[in-house]
Protein backbone atom coordinates (compact mmCIF):
# COMPACT_ATOMS: atom_id res chain seq x y z
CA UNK A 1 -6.71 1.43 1.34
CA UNK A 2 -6.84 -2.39 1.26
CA UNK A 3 -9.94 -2.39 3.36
CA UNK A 4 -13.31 -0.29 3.82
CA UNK A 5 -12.08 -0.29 7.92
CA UNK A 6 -8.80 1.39 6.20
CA UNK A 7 -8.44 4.39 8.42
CA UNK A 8 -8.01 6.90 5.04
CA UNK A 9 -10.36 5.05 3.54
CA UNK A 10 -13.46 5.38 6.39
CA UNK A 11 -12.07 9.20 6.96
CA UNK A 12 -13.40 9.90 3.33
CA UNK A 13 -16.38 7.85 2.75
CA UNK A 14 -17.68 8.79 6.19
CA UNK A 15 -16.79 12.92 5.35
CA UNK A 16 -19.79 12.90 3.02
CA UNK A 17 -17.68 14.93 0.58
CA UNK A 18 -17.80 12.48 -1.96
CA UNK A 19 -19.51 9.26 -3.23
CA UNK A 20 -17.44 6.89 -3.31
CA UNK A 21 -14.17 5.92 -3.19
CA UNK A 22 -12.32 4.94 -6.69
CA UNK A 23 -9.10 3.58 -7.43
CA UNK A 24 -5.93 5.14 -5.53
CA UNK A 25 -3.42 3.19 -3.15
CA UNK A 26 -0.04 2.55 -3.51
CA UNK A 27 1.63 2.18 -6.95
CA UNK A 28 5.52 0.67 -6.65
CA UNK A 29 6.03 0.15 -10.45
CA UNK A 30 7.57 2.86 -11.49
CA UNK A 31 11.36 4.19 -10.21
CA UNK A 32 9.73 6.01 -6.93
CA UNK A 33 6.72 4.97 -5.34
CA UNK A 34 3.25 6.57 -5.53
CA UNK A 35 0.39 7.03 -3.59
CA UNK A 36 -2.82 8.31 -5.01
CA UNK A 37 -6.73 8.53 -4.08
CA UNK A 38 -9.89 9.66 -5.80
CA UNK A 39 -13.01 10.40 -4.20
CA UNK A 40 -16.41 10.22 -7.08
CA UNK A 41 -18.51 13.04 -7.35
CA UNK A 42 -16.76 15.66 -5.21
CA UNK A 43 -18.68 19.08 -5.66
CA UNK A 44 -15.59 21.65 -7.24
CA UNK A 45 -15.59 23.64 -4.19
CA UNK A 46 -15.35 20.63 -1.87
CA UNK A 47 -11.82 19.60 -3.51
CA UNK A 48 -9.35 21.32 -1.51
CA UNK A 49 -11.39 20.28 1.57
CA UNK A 50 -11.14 16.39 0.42
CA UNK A 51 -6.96 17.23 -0.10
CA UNK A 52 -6.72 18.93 3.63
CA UNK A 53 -9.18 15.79 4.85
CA UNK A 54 -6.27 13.04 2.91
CA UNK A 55 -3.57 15.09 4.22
CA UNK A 56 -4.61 15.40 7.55
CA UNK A 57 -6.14 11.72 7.90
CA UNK A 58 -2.28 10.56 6.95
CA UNK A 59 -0.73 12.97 8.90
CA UNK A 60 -2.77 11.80 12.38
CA UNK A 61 -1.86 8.35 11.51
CA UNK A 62 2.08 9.16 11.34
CA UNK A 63 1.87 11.03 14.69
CA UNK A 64 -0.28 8.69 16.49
CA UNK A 65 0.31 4.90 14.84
CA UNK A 66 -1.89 2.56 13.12
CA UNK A 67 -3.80 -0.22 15.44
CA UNK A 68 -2.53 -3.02 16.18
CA UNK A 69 -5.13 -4.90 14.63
CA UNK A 70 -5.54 -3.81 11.32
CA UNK A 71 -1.30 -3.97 10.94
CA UNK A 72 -1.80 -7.60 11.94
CA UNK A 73 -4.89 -8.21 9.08
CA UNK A 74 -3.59 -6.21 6.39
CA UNK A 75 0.05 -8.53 6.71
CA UNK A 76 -2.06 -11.86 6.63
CA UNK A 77 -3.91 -10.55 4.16
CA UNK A 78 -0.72 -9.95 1.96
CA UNK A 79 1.09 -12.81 3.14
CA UNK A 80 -1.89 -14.85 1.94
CA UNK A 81 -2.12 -13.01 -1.37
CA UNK A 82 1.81 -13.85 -1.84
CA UNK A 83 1.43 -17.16 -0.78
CA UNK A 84 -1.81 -17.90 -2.61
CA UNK A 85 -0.46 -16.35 -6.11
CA UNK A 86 -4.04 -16.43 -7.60
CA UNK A 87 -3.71 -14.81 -10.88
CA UNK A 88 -7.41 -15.79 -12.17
CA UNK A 89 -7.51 -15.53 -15.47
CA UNK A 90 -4.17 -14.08 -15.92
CA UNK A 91 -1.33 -16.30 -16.68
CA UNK A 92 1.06 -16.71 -13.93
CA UNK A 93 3.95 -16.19 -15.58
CA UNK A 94 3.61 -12.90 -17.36
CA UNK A 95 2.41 -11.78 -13.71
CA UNK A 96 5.65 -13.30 -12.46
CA UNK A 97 7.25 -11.11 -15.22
CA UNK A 98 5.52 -8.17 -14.67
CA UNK A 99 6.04 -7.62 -10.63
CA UNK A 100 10.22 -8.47 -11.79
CA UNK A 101 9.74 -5.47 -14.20
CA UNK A 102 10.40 -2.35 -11.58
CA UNK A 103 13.88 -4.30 -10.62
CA UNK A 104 14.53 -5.47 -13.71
CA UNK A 105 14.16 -2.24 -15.20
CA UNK A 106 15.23 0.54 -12.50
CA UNK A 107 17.83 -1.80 -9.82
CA UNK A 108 20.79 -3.37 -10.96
CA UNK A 109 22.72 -6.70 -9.66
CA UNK A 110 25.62 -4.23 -8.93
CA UNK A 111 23.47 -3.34 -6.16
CA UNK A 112 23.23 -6.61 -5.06
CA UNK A 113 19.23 -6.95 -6.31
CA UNK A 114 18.29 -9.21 -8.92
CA UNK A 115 14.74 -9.23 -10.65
CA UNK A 116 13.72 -12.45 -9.18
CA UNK A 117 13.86 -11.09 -5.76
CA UNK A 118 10.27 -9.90 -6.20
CA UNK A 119 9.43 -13.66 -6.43
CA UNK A 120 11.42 -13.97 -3.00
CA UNK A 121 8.95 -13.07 -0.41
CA UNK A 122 9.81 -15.10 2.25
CA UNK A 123 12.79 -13.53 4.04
CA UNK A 124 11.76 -10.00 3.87
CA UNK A 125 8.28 -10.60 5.00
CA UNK A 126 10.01 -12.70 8.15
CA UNK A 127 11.67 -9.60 8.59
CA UNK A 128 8.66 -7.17 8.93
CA UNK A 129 7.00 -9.62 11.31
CA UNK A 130 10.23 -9.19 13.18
CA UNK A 131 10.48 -5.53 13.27
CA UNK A 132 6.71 -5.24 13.92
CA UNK A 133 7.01 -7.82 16.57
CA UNK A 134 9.85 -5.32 18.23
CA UNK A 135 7.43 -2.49 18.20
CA UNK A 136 9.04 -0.45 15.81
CA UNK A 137 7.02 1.97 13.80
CA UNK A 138 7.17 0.88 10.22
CA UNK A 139 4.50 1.97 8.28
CA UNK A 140 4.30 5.43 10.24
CA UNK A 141 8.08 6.73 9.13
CA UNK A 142 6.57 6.19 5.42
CA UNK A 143 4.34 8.61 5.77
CA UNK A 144 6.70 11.52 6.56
């Protein structure tokens, strides 16, 4: 959903059923992860067709695999993001705070995570260029 090519997100702006997209994506704040989409000005009796249309769209992309490309511009585009830390306005470190708060809150350092790993970007994104570089099929086992 981090791009208008985003295969979920062309598959409903291009179904007509709706006018645009609005919010959605992935939320990883709270204890289990979420994944949400809304669609503006779906008729009442289009809504289960915009459901089977999400479903389906994600379903295609776990059987079949995301392209190449847009794996490989979606991770710069995050690794810049991380990298980049532009808060804007925001102050940094209540954002810092903030993206500790799911481990802080919901892991504990018997577990061997501490909250600051959120800050600690580097070796687990080293390790999804690695396993992408392999040709395993990360982001596709999510979806099931």
């Amino acid at each position: 959903m981090g791009s208008r090519t985003a295969i979920l997100y062309k598959a409903m702006t291009e179904s007509r059923l709706g006018e645009s997209i609005m919010g959605g994506g992935l939320s990883d704040e709270l204890k289990q992860a979420t994944f949400s989409i809304g669609l503006k000005g779906v008729k009442p009796e289009d809504v289960p067709k915009v459901e089977e249309l999400a479903i389906s769209t994600l379903a295609k992309a776990a059987a079949e695999g995301f392209p190449q490309d847009a794996i490989e511009a979606s991770l710069n585009t995050i690794e810049f993001q991380l990298r980049e830390c532009n808060t804007g306005g925001f102050p940094k470190g209540l954002s810092f705070m903030l993206s500790m708060m799911p481990r802080w809150i919901y892991r504990d350092e018997a577990d061997g995570c501490s909250p600051l790993d959120a800050l600690r970007f580097e070796a687990p994104l080293a390790e999804l260029k690695a396993r992408l570089a392999s040709g395993e099929k990360v982001f596709e086992d999510l979806l099931t």
